[in-house]
PDB file of N, CA and C in Angstrom:
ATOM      1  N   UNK A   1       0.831  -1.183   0.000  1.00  0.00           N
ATOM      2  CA  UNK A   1       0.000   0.000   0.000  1.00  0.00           C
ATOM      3  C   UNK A   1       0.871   1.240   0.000  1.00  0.00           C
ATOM      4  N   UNK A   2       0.478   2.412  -0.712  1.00  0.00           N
ATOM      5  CA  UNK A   2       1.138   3.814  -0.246  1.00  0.00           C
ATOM      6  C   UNK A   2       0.244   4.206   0.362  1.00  0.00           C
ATOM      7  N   UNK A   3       1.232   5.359   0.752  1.00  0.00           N
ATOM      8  CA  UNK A   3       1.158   6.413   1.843  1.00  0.00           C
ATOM      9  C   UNK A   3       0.225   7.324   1.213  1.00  0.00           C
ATOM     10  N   UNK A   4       0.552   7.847   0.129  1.00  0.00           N
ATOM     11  CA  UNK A   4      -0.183   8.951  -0.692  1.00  0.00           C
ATOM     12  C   UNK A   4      -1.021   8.726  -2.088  1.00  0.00           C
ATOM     13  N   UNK A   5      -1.350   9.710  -2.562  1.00  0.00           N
ATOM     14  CA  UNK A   5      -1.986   9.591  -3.909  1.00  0.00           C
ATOM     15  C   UNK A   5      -0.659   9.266  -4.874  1.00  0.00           C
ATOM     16  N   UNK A   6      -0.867   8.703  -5.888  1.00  0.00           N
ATOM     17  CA  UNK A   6       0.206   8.545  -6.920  1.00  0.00           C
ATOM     18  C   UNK A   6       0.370   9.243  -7.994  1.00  0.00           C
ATOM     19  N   UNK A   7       1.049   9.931  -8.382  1.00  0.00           N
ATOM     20  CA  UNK A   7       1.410  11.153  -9.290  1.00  0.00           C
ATOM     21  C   UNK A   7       2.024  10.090 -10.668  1.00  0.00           C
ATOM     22  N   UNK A   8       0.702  10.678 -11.296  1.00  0.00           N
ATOM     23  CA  UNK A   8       1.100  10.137 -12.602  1.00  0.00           C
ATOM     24  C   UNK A   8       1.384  11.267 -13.821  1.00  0.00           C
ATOM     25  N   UNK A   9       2.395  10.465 -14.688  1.00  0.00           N
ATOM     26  CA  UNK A   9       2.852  11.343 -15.706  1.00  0.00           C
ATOM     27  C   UNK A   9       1.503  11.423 -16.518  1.00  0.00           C
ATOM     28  N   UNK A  10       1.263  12.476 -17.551  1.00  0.00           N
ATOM     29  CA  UNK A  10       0.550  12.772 -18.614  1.00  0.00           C
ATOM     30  C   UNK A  10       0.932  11.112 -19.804  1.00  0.00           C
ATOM     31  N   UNK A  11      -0.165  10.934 -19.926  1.00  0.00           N
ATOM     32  CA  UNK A  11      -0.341   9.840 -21.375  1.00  0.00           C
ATOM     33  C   UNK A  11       0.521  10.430 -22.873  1.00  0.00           C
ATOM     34  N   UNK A  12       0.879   9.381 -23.261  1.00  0.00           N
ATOM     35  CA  UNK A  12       1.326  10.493 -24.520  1.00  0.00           C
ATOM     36  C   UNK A  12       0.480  10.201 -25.672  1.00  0.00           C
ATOM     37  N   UNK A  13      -0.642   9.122 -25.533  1.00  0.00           N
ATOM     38  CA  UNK A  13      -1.798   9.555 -26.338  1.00  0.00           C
ATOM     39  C   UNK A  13      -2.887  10.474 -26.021  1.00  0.00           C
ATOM     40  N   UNK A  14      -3.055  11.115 -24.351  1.00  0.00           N
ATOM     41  CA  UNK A  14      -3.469  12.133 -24.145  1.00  0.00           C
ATOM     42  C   UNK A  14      -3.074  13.282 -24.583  1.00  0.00           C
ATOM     43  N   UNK A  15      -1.831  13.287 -24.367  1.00  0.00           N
ATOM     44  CA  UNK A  15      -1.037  14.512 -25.165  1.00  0.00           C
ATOM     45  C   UNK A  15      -1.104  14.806 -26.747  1.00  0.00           C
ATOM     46  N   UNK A  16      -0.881  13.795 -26.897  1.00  0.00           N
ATOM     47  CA  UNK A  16      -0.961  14.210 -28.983  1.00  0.00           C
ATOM     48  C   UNK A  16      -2.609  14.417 -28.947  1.00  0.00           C
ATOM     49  N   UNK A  17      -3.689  13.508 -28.563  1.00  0.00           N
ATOM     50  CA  UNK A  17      -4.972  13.870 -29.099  1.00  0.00           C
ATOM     51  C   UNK A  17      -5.301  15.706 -28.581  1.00  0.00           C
ATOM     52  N   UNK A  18      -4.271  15.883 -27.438  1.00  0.00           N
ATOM     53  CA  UNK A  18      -4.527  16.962 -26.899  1.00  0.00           C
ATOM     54  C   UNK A  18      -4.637  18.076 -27.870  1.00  0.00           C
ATOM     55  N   UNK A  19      -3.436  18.227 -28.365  1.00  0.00           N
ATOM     56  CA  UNK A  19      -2.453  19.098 -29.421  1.00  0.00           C
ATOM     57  C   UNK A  19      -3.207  19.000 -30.563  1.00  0.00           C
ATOM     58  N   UNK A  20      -3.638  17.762 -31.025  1.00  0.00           N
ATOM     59  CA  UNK A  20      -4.567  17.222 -32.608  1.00  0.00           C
ATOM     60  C   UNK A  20      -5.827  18.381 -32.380  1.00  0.00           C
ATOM     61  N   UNK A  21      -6.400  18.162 -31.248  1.00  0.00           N
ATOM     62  CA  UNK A  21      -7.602  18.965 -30.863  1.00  0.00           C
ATOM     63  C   UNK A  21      -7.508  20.299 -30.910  1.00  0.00           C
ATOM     64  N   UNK A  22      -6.188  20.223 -30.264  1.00  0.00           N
ATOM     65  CA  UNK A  22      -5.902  22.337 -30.294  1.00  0.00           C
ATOM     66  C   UNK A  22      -6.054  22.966 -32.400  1.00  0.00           C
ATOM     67  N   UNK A  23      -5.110  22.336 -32.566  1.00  0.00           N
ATOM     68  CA  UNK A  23      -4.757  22.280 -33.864  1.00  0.00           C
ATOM     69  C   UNK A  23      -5.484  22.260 -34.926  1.00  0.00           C
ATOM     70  N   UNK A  24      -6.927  21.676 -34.479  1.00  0.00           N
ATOM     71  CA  UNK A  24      -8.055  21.340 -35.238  1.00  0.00           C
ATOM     72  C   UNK A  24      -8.998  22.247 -34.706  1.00  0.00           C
ATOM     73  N   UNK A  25      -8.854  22.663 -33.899  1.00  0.00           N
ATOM     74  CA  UNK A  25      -9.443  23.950 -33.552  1.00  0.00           C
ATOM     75  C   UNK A  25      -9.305  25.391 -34.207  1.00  0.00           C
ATOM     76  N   UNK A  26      -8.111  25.651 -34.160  1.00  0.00           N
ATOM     77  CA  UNK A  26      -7.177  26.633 -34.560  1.00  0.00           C
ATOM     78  C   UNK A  26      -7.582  26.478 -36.569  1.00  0.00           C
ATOM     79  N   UNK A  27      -7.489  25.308 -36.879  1.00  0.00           N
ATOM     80  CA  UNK A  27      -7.989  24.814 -38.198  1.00  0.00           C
ATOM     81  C   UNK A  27      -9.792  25.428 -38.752  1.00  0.00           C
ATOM     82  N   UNK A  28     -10.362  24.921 -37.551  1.00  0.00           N
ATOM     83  CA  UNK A  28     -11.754  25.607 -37.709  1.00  0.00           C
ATOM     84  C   UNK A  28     -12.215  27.005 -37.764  1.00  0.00           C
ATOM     85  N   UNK A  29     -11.233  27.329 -36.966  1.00  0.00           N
ATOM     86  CA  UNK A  29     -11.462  28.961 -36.734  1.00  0.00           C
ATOM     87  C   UNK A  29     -10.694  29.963 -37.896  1.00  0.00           C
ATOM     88  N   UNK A  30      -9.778  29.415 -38.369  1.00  0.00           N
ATOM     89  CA  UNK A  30      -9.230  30.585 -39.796  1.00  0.00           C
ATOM     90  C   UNK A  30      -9.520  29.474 -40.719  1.00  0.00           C
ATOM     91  N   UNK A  31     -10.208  28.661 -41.037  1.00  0.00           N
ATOM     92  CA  UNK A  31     -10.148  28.134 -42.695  1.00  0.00           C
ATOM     93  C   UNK A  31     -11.635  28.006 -43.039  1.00  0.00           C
ATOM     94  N   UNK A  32     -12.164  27.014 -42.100  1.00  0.00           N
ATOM     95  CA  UNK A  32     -13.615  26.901 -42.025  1.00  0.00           C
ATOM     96  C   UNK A  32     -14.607  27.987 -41.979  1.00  0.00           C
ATOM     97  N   UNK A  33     -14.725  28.302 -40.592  1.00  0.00           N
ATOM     98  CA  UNK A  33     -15.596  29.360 -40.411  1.00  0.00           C
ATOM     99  C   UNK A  33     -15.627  30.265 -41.418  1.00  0.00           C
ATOM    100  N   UNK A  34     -14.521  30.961 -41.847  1.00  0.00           N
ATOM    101  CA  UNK A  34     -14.632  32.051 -43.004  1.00  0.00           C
ATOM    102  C   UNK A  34     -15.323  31.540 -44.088  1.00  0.00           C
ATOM    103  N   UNK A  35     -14.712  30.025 -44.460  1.00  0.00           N
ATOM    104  CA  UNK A  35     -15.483  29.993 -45.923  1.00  0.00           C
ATOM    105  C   UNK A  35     -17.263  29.158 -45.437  1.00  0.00           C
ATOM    106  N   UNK A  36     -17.456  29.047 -44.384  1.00  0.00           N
ATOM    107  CA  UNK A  36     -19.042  28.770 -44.106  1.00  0.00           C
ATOM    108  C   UNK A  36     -19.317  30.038 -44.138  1.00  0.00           C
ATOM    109  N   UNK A  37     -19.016  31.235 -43.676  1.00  0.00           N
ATOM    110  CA  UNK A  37     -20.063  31.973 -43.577  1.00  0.00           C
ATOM    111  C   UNK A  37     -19.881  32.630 -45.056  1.00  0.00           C
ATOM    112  N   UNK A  38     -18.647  32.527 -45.821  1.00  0.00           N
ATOM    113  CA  UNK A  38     -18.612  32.915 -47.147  1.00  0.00           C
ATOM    114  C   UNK A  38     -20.154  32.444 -47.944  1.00  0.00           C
ATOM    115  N   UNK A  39     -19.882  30.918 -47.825  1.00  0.00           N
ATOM    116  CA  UNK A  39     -21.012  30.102 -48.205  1.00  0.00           C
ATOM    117  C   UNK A  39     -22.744  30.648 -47.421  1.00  0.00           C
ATOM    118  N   UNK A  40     -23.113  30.880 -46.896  1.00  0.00           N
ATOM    119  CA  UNK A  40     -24.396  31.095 -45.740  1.00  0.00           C
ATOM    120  C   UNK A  40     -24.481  32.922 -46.756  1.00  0.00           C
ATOM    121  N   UNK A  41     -23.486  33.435 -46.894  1.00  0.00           N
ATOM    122  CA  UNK A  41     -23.973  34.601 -47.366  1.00  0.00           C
ATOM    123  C   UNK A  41     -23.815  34.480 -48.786  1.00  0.00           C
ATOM    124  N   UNK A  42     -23.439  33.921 -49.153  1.00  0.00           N
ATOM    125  CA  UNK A  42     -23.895  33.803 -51.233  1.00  0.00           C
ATOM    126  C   UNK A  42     -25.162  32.911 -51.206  1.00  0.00           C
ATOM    127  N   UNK A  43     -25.635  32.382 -50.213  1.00  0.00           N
ATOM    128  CA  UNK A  43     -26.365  31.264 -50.965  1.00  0.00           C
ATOM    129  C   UNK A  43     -27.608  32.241 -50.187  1.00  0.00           C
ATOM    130  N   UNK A  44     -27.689  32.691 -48.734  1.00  0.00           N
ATOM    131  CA  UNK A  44     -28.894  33.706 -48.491  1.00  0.00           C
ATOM    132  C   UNK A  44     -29.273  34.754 -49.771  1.00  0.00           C
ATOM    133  N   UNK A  45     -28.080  35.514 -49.838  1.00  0.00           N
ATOM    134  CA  UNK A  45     -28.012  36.066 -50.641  1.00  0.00           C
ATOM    135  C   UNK A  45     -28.968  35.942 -52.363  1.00  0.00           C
ATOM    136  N   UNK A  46     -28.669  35.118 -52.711  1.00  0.00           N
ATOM    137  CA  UNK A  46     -29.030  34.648 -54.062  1.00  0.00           C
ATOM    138  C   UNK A  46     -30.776  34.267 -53.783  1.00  0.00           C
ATOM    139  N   UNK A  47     -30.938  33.620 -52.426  1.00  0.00           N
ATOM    140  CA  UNK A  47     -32.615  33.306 -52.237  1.00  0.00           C
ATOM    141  C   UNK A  47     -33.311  34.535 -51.832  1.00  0.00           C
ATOM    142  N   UNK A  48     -32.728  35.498 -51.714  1.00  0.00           N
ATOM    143  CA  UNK A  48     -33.078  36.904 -51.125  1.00  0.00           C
ATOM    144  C   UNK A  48     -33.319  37.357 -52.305  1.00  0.00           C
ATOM    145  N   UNK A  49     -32.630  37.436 -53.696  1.00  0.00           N
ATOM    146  CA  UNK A  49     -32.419  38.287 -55.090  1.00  0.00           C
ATOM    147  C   UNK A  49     -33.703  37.354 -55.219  1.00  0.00           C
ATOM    148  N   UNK A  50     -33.747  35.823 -55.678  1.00  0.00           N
ATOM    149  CA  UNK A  50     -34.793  35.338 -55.848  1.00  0.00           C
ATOM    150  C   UNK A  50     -36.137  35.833 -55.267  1.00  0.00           C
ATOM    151  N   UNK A  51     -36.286  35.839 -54.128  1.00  0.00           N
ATOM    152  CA  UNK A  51     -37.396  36.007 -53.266  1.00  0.00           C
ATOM    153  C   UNK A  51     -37.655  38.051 -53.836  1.00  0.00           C
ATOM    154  N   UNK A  52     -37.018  38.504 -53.963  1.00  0.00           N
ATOM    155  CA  UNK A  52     -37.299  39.984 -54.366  1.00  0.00           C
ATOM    156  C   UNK A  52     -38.027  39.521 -55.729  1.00  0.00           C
ATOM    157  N   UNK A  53     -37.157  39.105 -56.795  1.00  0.00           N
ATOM    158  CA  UNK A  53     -37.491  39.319 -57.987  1.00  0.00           C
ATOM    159  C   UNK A  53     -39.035  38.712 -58.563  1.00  0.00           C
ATOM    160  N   UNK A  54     -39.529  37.378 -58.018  1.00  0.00           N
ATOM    161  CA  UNK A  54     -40.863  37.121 -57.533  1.00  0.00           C
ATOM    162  C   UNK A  54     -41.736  37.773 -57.152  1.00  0.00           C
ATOM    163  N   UNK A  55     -41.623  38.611 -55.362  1.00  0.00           N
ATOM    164  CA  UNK A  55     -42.283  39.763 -55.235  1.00  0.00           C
ATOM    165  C   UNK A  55     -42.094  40.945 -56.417  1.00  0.00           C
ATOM    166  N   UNK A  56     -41.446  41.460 -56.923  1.00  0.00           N
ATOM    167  CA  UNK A  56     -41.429  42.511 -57.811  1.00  0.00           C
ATOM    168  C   UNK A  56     -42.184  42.307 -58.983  1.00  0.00           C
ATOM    169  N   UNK A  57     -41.946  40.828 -60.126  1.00  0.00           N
ATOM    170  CA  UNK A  57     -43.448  40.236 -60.718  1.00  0.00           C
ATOM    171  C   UNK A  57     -44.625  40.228 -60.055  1.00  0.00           C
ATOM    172  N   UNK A  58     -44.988  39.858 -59.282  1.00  0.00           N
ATOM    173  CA  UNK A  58     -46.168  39.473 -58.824  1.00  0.00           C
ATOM    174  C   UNK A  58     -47.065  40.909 -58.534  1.00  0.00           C
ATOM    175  N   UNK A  59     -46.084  41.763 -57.955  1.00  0.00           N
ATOM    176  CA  UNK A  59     -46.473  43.068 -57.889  1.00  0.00           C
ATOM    177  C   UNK A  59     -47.199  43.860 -58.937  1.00  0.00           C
ATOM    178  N   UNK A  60     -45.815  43.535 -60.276  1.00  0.00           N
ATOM    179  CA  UNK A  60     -46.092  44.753 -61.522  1.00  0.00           C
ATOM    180  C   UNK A  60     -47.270  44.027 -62.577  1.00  0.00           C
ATOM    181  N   UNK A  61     -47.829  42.740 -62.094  1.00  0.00           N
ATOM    182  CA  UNK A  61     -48.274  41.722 -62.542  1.00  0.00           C
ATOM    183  C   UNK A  61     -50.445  42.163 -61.823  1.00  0.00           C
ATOM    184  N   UNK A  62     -50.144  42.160 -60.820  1.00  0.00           N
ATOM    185  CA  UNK A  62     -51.485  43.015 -59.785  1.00  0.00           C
ATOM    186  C   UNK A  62     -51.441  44.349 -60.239  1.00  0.00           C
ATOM    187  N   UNK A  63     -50.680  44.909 -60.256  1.00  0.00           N
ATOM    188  CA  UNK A  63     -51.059  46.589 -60.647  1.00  0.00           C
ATOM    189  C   UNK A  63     -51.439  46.472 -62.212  1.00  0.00           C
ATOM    190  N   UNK A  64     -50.511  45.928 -63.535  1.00  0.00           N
ATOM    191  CA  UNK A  64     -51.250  46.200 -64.124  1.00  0.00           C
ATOM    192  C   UNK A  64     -53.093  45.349 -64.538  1.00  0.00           C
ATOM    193  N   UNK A  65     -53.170  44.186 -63.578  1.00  0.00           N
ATOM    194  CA  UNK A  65     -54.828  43.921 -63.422  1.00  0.00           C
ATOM    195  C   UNK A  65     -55.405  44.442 -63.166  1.00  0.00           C
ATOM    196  N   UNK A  66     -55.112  45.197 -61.794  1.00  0.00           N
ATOM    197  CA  UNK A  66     -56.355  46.044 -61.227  1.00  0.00           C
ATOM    198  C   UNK A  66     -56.138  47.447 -61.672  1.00  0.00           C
ATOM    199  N   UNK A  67     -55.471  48.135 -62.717  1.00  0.00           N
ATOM    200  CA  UNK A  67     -55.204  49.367 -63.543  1.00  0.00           C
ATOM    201  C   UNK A  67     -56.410  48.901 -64.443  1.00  0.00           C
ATOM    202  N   UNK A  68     -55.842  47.579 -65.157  1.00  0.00           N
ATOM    203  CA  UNK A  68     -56.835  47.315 -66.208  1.00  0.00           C
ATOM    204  C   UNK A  68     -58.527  47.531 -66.069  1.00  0.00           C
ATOM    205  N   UNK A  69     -58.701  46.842 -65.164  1.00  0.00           N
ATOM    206  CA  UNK A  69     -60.134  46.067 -64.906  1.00  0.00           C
ATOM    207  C   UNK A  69     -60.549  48.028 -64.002  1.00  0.00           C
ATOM    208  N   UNK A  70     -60.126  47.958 -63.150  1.00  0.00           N
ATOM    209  CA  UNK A  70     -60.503  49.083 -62.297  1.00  0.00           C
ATOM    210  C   UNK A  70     -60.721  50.324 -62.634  1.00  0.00           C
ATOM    211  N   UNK A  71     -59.406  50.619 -63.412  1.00  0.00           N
ATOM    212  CA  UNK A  71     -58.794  52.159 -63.674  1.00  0.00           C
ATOM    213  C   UNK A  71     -58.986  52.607 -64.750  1.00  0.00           C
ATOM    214  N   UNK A  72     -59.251  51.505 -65.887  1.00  0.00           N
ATOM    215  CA  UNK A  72     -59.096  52.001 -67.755  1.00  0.00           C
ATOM    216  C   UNK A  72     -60.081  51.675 -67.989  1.00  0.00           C
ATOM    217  N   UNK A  73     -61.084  50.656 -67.089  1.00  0.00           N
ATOM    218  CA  UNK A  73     -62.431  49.948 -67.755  1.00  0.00           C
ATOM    219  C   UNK A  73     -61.682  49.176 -68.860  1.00  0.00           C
ATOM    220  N   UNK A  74     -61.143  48.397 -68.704  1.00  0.00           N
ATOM    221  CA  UNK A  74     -60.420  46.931 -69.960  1.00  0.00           C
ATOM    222  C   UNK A  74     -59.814  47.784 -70.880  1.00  0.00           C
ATOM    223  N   UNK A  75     -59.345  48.376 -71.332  1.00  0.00           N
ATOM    224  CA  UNK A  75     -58.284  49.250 -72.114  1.00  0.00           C
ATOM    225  C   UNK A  75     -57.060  49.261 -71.417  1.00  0.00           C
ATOM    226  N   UNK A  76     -56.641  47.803 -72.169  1.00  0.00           N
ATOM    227  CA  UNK A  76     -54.957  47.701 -71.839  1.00  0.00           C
ATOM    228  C   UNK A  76     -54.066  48.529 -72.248  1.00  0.00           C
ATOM    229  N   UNK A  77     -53.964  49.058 -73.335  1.00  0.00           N
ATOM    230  CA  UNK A  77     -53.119  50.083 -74.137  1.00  0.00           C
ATOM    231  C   UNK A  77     -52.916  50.715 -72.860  1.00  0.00           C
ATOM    232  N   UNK A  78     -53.892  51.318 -72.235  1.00  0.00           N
ATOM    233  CA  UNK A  78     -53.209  52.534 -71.249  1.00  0.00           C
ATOM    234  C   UNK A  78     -52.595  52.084 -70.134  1.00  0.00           C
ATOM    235  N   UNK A  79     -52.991  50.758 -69.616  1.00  0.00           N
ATOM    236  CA  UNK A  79     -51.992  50.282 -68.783  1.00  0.00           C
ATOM    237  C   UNK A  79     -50.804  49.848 -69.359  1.00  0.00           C
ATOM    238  N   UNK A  80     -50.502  49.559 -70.103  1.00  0.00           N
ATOM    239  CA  UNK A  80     -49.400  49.443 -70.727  1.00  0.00           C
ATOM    240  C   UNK A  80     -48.412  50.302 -71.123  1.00  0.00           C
ATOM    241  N   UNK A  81     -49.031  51.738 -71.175  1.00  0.00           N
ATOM    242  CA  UNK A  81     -48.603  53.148 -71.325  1.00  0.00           C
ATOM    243  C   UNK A  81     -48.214  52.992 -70.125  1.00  0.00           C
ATOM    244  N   UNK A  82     -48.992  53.056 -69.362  1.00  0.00           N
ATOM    245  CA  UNK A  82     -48.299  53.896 -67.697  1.00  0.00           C
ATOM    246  C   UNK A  82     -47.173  53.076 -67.316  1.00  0.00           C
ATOM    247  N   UNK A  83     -47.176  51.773 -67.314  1.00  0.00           N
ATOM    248  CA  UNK A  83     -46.639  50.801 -67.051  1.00  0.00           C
ATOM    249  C   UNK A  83     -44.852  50.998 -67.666  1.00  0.00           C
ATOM    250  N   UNK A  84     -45.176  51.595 -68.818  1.00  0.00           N
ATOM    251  CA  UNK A  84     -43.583  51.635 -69.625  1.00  0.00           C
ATOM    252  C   UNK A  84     -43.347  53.119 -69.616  1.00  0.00           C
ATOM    253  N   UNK A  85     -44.240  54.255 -69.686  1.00  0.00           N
ATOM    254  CA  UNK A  85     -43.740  55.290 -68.842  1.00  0.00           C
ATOM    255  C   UNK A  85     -42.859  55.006 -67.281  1.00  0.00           C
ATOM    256  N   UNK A  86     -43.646  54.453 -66.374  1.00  0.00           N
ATOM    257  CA  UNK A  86     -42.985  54.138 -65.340  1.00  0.00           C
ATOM    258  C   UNK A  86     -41.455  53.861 -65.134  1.00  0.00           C
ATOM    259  N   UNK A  87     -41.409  52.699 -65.911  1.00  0.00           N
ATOM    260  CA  UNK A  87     -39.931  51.878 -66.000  1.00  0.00           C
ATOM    261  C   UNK A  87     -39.390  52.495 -66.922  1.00  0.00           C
ATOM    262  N   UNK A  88     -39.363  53.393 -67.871  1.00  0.00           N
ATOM    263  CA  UNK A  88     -38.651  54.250 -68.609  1.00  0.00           C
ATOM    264  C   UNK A  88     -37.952  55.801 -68.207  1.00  0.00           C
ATOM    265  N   UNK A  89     -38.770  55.862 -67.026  1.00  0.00           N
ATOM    266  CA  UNK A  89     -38.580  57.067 -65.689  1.00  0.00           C
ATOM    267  C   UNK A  89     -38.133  56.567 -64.955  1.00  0.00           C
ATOM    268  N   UNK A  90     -37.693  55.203 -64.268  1.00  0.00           N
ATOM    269  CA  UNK A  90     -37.030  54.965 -63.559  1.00  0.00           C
ATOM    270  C   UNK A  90     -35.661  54.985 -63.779  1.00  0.00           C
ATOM    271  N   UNK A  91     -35.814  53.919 -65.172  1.00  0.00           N
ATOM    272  CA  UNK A  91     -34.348  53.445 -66.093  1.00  0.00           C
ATOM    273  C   UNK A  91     -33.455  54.655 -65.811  1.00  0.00           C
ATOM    274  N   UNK A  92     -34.028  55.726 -66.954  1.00  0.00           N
ATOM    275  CA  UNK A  92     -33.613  57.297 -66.960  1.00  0.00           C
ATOM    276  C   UNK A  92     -32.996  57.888 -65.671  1.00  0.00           C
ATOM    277  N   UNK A  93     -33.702  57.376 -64.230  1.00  0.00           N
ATOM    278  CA  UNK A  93     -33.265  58.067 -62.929  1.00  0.00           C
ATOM    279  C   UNK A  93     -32.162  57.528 -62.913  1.00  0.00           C
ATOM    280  N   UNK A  94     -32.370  56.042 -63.005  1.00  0.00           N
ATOM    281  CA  UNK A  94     -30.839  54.972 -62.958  1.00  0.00           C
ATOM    282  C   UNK A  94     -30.236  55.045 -63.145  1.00  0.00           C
ATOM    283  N   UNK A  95     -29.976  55.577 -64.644  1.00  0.00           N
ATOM    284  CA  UNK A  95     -29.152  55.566 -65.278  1.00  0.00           C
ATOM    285  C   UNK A  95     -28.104  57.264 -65.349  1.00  0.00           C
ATOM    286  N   UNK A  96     -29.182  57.812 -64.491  1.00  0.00           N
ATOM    287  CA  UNK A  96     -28.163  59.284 -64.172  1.00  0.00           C
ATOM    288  C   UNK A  96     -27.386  59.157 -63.365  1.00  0.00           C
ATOM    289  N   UNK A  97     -27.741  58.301 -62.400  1.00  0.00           N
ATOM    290  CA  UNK A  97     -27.133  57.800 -61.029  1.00  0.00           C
ATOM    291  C   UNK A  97     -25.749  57.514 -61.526  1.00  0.00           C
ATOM    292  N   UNK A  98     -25.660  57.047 -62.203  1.00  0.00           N
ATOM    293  CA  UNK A  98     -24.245  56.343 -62.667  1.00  0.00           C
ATOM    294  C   UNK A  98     -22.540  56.760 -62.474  1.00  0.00           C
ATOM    295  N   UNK A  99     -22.009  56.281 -62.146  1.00  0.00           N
ATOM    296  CA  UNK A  99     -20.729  56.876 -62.107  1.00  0.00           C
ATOM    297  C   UNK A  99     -20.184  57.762 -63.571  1.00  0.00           C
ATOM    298  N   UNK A 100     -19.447  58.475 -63.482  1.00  0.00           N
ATOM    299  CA  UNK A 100     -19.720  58.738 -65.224  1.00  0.00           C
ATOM    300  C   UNK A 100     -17.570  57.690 -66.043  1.00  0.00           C
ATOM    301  N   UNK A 101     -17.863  57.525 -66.930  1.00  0.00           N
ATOM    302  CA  UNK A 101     -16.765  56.382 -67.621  1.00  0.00           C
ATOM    303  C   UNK A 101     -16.241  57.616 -67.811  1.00  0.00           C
ATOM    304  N   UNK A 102     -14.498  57.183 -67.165  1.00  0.00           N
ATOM    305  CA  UNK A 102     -13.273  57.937 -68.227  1.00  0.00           C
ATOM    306  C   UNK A 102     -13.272  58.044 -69.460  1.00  0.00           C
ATOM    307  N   UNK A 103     -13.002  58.627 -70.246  1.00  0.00           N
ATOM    308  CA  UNK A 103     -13.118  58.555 -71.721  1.00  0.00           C
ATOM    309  C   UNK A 103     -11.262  57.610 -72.102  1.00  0.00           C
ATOM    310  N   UNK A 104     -11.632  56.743 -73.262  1.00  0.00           N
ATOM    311  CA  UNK A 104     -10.574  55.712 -73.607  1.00  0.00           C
ATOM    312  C   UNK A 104      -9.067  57.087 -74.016  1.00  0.00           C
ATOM    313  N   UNK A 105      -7.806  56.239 -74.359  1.00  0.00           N
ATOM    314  CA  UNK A 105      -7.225  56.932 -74.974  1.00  0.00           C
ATOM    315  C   UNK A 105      -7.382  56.418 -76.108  1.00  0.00           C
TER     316      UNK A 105
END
């Protein structure tokens, strides 16, 4: 029997899985993580552009019905007028917005 508790050395498969773990940690945190959340924001991203561009049909899709039926009494021509007035006044705003191009040499 002893006297005391017995002081044992560290395992040296405790030790390496130790270090493997640190290491694989250290691995997760600068290689992984960056390119998951790279990934999580292109792919939100892209279902977000999707999910807009749906709502934005569906929208210009109801306005010009209830223009039609409501507003012109069935005379599409004029919804169709307002409709490309609209987006031709926008384009135009858009397109002032613009940075303006160096000219080439």
């Amino acid at each position: 029997m002893s006297d005391g508790p017995e002081q044992h050395e560290p395992d040296v498969v405790d030790t390496l899985f130790t270090y493997f773990d640190r290491f694989m940690d250290n691995v997760h945190d600068r290689v992984m993580r960056p390119i998951t959340l790279i990934g999580r924001f292109v792919a939100y991203g892209f279902i977000l552009l999707l999910l807009g561009l749906v709502i934005v049909s569906a929208l210009v899709i109801a306005i010009v019905r209830v223009s039609t039926v409501y507003l012109f009494a069935h005379h599409v021509w004029i919804t169709y007028l307002a409709v490309a007035a609209i987006s031709i006044t926008t384009g135009l705003l858009i397109w002032r917005k613009r940075p303006p191009v160096s000219p080439r040499k």
